[in-house]
PDB file of N, CA and C in Angstrom:
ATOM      1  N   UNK A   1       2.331 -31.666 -28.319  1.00  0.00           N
ATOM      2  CA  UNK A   1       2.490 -30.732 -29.407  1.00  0.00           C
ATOM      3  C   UNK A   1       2.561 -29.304 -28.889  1.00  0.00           C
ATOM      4  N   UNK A   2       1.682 -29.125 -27.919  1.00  0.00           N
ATOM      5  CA  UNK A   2       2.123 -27.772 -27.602  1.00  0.00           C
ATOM      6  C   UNK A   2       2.509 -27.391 -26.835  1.00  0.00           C
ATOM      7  N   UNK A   3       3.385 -28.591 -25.789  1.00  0.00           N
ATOM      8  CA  UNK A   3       4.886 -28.748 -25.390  1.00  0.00           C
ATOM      9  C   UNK A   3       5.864 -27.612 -25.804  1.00  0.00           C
ATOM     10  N   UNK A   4       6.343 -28.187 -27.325  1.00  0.00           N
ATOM     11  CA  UNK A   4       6.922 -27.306 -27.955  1.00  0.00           C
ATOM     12  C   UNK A   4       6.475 -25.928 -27.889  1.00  0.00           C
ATOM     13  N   UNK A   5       5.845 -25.593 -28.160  1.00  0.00           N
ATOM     14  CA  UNK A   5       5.109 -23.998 -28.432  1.00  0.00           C
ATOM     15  C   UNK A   5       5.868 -23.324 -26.851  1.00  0.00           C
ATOM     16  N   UNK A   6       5.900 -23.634 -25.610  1.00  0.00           N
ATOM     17  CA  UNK A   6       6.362 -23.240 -24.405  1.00  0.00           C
ATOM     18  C   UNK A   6       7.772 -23.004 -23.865  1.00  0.00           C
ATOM     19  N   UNK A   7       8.338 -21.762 -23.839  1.00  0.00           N
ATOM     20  CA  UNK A   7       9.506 -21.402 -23.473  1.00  0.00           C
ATOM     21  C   UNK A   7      10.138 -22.282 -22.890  1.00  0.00           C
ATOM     22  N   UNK A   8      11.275 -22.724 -23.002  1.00  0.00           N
ATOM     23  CA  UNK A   8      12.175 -23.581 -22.378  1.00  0.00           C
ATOM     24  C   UNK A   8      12.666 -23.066 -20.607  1.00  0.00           C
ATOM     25  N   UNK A   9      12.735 -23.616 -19.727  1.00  0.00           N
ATOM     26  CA  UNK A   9      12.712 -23.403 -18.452  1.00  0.00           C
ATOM     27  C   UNK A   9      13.675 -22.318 -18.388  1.00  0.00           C
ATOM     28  N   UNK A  10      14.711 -22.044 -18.610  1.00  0.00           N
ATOM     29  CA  UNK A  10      15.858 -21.122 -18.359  1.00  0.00           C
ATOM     30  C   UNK A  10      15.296 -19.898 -18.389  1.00  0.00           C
ATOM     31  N   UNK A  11      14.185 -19.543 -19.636  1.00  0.00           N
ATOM     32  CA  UNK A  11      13.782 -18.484 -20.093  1.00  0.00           C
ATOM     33  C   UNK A  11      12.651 -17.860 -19.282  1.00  0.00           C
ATOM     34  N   UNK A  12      12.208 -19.229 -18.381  1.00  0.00           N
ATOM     35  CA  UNK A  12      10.949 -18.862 -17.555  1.00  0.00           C
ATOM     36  C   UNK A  12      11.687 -18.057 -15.747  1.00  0.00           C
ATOM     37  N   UNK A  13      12.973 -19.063 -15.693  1.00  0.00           N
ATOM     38  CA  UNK A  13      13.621 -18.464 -14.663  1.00  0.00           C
ATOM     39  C   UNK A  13      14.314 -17.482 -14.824  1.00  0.00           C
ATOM     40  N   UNK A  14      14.618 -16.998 -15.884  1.00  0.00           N
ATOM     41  CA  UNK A  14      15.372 -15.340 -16.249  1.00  0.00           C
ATOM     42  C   UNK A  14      14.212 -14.727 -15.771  1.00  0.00           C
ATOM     43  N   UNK A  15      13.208 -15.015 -16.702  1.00  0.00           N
ATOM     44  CA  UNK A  15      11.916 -13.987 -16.271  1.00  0.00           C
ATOM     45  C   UNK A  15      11.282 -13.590 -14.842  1.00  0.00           C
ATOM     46  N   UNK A  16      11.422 -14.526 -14.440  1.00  0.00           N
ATOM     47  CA  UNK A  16      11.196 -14.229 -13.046  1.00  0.00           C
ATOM     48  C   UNK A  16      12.796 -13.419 -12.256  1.00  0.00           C
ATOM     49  N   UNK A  17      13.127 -13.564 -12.642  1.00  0.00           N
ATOM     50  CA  UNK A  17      14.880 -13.337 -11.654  1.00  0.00           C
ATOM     51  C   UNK A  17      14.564 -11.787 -12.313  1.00  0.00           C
ATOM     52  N   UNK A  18      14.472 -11.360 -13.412  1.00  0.00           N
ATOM     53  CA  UNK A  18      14.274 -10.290 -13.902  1.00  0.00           C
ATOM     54  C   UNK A  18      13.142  -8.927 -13.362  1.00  0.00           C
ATOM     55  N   UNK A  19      11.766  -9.894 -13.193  1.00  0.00           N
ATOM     56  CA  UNK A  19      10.711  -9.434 -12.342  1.00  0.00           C
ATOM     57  C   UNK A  19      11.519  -9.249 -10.831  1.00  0.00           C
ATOM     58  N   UNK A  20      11.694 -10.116  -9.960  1.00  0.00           N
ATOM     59  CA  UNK A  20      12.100  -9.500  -9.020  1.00  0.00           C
ATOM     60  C   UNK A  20      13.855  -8.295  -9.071  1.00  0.00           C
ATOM     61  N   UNK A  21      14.167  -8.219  -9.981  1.00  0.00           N
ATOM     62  CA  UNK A  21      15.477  -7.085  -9.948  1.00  0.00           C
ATOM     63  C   UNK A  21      14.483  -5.875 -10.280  1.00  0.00           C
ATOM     64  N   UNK A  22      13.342  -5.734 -11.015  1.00  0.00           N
ATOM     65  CA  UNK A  22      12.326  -4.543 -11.487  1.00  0.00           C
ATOM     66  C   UNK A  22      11.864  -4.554 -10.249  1.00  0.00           C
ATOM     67  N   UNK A  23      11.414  -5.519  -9.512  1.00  0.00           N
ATOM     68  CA  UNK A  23      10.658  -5.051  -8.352  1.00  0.00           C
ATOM     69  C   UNK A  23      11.212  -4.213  -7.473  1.00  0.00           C
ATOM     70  N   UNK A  24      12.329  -4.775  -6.884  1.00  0.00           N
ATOM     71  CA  UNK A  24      13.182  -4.332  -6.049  1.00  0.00           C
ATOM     72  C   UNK A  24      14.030  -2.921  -6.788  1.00  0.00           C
ATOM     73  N   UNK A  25      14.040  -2.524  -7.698  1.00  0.00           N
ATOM     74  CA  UNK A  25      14.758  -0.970  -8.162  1.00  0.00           C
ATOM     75  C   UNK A  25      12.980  -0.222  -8.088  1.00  0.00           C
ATOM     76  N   UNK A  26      12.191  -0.590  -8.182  1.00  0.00           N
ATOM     77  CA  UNK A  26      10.833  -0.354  -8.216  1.00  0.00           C
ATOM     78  C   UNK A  26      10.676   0.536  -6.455  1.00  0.00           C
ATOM     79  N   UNK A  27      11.542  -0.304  -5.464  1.00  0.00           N
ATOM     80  CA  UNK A  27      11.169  -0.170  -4.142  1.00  0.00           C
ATOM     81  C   UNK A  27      12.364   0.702  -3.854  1.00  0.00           C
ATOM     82  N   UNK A  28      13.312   0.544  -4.198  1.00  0.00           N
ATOM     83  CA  UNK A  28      14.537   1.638  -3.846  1.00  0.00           C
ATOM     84  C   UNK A  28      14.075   3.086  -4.846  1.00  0.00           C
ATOM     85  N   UNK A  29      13.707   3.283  -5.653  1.00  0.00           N
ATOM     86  CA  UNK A  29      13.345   4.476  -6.522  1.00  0.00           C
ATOM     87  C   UNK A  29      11.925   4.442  -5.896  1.00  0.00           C
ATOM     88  N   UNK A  30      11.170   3.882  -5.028  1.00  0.00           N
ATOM     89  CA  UNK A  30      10.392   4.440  -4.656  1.00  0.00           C
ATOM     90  C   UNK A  30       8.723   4.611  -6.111  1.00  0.00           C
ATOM     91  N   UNK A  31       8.927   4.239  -6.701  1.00  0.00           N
ATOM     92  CA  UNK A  31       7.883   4.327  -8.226  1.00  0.00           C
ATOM     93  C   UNK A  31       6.787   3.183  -8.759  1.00  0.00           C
ATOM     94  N   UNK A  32       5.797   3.213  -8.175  1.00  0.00           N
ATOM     95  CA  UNK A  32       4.965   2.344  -7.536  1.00  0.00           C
ATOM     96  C   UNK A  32       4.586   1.360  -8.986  1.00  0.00           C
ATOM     97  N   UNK A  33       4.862   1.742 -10.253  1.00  0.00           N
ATOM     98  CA  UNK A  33       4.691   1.327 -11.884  1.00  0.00           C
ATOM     99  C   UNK A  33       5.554   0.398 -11.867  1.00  0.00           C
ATOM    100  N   UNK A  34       6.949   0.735 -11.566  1.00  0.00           N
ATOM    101  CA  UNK A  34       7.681  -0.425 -11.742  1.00  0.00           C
ATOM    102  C   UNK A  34       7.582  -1.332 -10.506  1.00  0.00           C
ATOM    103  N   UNK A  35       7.250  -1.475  -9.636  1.00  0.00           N
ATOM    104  CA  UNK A  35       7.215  -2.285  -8.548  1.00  0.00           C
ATOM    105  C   UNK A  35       6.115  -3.482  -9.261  1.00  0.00           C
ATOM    106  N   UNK A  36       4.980  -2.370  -9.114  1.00  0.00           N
ATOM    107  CA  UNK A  36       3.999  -3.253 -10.212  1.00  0.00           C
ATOM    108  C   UNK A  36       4.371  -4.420 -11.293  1.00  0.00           C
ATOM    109  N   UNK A  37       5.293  -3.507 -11.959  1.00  0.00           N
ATOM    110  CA  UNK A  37       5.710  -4.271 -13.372  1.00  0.00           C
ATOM    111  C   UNK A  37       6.172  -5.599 -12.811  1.00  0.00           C
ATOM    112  N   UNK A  38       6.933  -5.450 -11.829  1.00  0.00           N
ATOM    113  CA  UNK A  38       8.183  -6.699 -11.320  1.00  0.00           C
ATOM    114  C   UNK A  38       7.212  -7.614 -10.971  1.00  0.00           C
ATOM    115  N   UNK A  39       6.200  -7.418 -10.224  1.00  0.00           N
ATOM    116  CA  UNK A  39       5.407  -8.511  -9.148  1.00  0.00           C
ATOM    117  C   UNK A  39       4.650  -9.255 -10.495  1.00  0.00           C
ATOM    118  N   UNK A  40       3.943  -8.350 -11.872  1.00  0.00           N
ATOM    119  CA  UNK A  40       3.518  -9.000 -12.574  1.00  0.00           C
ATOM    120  C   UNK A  40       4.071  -9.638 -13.349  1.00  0.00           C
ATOM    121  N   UNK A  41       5.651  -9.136 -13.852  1.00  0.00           N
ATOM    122  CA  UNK A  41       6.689 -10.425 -14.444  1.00  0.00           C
ATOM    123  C   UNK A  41       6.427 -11.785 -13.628  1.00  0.00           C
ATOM    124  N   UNK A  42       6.722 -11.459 -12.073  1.00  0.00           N
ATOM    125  CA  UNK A  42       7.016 -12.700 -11.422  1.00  0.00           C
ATOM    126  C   UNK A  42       6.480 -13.628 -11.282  1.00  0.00           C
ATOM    127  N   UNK A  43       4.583 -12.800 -11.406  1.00  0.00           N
ATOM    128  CA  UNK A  43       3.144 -14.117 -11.169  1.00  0.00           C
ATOM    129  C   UNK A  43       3.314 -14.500 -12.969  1.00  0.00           C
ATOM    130  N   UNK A  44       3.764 -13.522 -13.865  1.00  0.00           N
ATOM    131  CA  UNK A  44       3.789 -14.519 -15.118  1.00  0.00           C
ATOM    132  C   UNK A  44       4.391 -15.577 -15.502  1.00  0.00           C
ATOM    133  N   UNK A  45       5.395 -15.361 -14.396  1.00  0.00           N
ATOM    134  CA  UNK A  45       6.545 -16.477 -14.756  1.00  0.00           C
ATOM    135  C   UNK A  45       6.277 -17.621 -14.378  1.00  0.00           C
ATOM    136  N   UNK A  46       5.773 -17.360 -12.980  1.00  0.00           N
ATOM    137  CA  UNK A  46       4.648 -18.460 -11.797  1.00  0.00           C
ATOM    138  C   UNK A  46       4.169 -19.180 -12.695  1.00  0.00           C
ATOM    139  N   UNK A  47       3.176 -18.721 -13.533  1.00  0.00           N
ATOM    140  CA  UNK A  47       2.043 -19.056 -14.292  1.00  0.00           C
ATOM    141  C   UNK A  47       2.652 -19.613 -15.478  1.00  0.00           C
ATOM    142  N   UNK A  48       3.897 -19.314 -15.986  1.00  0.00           N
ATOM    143  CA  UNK A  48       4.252 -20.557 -17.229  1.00  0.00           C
ATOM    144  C   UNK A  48       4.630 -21.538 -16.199  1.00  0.00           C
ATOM    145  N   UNK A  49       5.717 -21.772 -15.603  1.00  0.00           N
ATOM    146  CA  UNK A  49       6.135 -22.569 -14.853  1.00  0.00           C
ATOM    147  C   UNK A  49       4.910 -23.799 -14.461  1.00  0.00           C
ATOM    148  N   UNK A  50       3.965 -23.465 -13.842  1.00  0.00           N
ATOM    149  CA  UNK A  50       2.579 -24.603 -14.001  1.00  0.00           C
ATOM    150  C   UNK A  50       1.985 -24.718 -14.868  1.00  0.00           C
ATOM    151  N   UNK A  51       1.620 -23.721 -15.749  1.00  0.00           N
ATOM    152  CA  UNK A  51       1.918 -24.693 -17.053  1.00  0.00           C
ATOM    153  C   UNK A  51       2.399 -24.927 -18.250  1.00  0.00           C
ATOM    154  N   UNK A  52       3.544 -24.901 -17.948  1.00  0.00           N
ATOM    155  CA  UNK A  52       4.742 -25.681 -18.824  1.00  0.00           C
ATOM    156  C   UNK A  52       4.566 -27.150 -18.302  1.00  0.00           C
ATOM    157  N   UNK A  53       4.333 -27.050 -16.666  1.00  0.00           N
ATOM    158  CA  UNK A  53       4.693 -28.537 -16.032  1.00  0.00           C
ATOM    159  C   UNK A  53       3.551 -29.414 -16.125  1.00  0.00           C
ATOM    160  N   UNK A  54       1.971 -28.977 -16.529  1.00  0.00           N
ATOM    161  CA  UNK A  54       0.912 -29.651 -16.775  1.00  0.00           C
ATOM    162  C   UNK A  54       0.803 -29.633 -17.835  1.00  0.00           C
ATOM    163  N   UNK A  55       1.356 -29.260 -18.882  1.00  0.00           N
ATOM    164  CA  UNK A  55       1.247 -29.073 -19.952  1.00  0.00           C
ATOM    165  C   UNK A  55       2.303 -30.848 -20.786  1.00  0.00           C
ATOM    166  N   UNK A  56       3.307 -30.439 -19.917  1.00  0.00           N
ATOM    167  CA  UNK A  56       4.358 -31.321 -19.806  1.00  0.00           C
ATOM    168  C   UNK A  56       4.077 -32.703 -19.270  1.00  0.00           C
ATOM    169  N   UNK A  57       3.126 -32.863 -18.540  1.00  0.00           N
ATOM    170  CA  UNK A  57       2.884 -34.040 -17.664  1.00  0.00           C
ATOM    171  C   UNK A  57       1.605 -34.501 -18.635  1.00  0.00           C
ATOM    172  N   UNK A  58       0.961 -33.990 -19.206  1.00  0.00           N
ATOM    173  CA  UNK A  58       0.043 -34.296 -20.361  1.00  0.00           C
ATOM    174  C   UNK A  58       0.551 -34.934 -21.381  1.00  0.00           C
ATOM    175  N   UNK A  59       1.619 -34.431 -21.817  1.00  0.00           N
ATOM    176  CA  UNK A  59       2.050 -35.098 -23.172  1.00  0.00           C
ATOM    177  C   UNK A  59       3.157 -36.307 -22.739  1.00  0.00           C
ATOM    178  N   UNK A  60       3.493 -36.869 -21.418  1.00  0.00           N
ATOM    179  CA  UNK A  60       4.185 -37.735 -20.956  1.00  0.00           C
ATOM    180  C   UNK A  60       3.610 -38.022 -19.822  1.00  0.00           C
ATOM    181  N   UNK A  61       2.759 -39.328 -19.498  1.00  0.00           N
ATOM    182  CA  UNK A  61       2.517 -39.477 -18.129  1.00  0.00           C
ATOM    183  C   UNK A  61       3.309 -40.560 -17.590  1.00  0.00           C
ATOM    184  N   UNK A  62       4.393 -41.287 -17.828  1.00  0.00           N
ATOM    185  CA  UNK A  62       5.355 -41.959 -18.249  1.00  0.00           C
ATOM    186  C   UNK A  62       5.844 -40.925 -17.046  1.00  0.00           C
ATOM    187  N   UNK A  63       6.015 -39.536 -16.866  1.00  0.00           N
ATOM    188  CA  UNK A  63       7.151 -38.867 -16.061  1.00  0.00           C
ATOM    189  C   UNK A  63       6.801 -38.678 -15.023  1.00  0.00           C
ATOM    190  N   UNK A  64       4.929 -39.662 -14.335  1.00  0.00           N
ATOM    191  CA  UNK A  64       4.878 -39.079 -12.999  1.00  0.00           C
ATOM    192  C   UNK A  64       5.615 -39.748 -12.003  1.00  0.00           C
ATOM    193  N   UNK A  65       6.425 -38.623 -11.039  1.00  0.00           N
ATOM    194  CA  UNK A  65       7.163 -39.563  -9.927  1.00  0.00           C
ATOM    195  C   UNK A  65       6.443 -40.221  -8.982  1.00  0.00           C
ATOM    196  N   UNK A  66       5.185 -39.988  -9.202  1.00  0.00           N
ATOM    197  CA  UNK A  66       4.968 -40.794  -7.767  1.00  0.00           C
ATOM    198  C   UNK A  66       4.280 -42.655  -7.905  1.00  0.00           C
ATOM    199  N   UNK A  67       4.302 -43.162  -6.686  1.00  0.00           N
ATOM    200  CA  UNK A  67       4.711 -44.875  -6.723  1.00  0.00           C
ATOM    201  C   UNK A  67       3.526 -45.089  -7.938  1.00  0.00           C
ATOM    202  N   UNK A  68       3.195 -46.247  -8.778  1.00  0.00           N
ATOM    203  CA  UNK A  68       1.865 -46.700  -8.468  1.00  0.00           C
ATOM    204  C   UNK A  68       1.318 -47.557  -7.767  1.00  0.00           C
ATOM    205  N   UNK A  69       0.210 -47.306  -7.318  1.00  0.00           N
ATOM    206  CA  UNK A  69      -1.227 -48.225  -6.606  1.00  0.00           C
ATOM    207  C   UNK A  69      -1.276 -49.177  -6.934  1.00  0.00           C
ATOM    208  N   UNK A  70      -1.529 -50.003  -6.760  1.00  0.00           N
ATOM    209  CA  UNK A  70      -2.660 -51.551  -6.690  1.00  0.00           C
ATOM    210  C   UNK A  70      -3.778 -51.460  -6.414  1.00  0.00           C
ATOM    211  N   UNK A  71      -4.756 -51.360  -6.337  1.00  0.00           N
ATOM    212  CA  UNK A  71      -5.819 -51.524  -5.676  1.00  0.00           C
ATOM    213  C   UNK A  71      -6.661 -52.499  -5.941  1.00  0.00           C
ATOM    214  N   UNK A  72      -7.187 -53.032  -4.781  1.00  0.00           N
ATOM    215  CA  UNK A  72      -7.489 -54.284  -4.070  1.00  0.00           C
ATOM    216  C   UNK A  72      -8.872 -54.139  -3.851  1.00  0.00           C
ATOM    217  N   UNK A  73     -10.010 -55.310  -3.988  1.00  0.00           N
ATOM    218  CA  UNK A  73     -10.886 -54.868  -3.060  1.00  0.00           C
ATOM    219  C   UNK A  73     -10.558 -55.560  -1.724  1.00  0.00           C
ATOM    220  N   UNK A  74     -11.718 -55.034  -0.708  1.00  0.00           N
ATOM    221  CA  UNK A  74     -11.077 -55.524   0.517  1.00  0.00           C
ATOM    222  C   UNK A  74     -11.936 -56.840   0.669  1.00  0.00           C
ATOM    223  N   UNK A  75     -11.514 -57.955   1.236  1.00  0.00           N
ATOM    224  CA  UNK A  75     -11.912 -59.437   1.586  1.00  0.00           C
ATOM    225  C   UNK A  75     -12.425 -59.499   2.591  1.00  0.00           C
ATOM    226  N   UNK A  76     -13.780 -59.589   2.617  1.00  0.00           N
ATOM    227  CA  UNK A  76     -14.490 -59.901   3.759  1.00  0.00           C
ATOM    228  C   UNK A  76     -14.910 -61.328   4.260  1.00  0.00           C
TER     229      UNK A  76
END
């Protein structure tokens, strides 16, 4: 359910692509606010991105890639 509520991926990678173009005019203008601004777009974007994807892996565990286990006891 609150899957939905979470920006769709495109919007999370603009945001970041966006943070680093602020960062970087941040470092050519030399203006230590916007440099700032960019690095904190970029850890925000970081930060949906994990969780969108735990958020995501919660409401489907059906989507984890990895093998499953067996587990055995061992026979002595």
């Amino acid at each position: 359910m609150f899957a939905a509520a979470l920006p769709p991926v495109p919007v999370i990678l603009a945001l970041m692509g966006f943070g680093v173009i602020v960062a970087i005019a941040g470092h050519i203008t030399k203006f230590r606010g916007l440099v700032i601004t960019g690095l904190a777009l970029v850890f925000l974007a970081t930060a949906g991105m994990l969780i969108g994807g735990f958020v995501a892996y919660e409401d489907d565990p059906s989507s984890d890639p990895r093998k499953e286990r067996v587990y055995q006891e061992p026979a002595f």
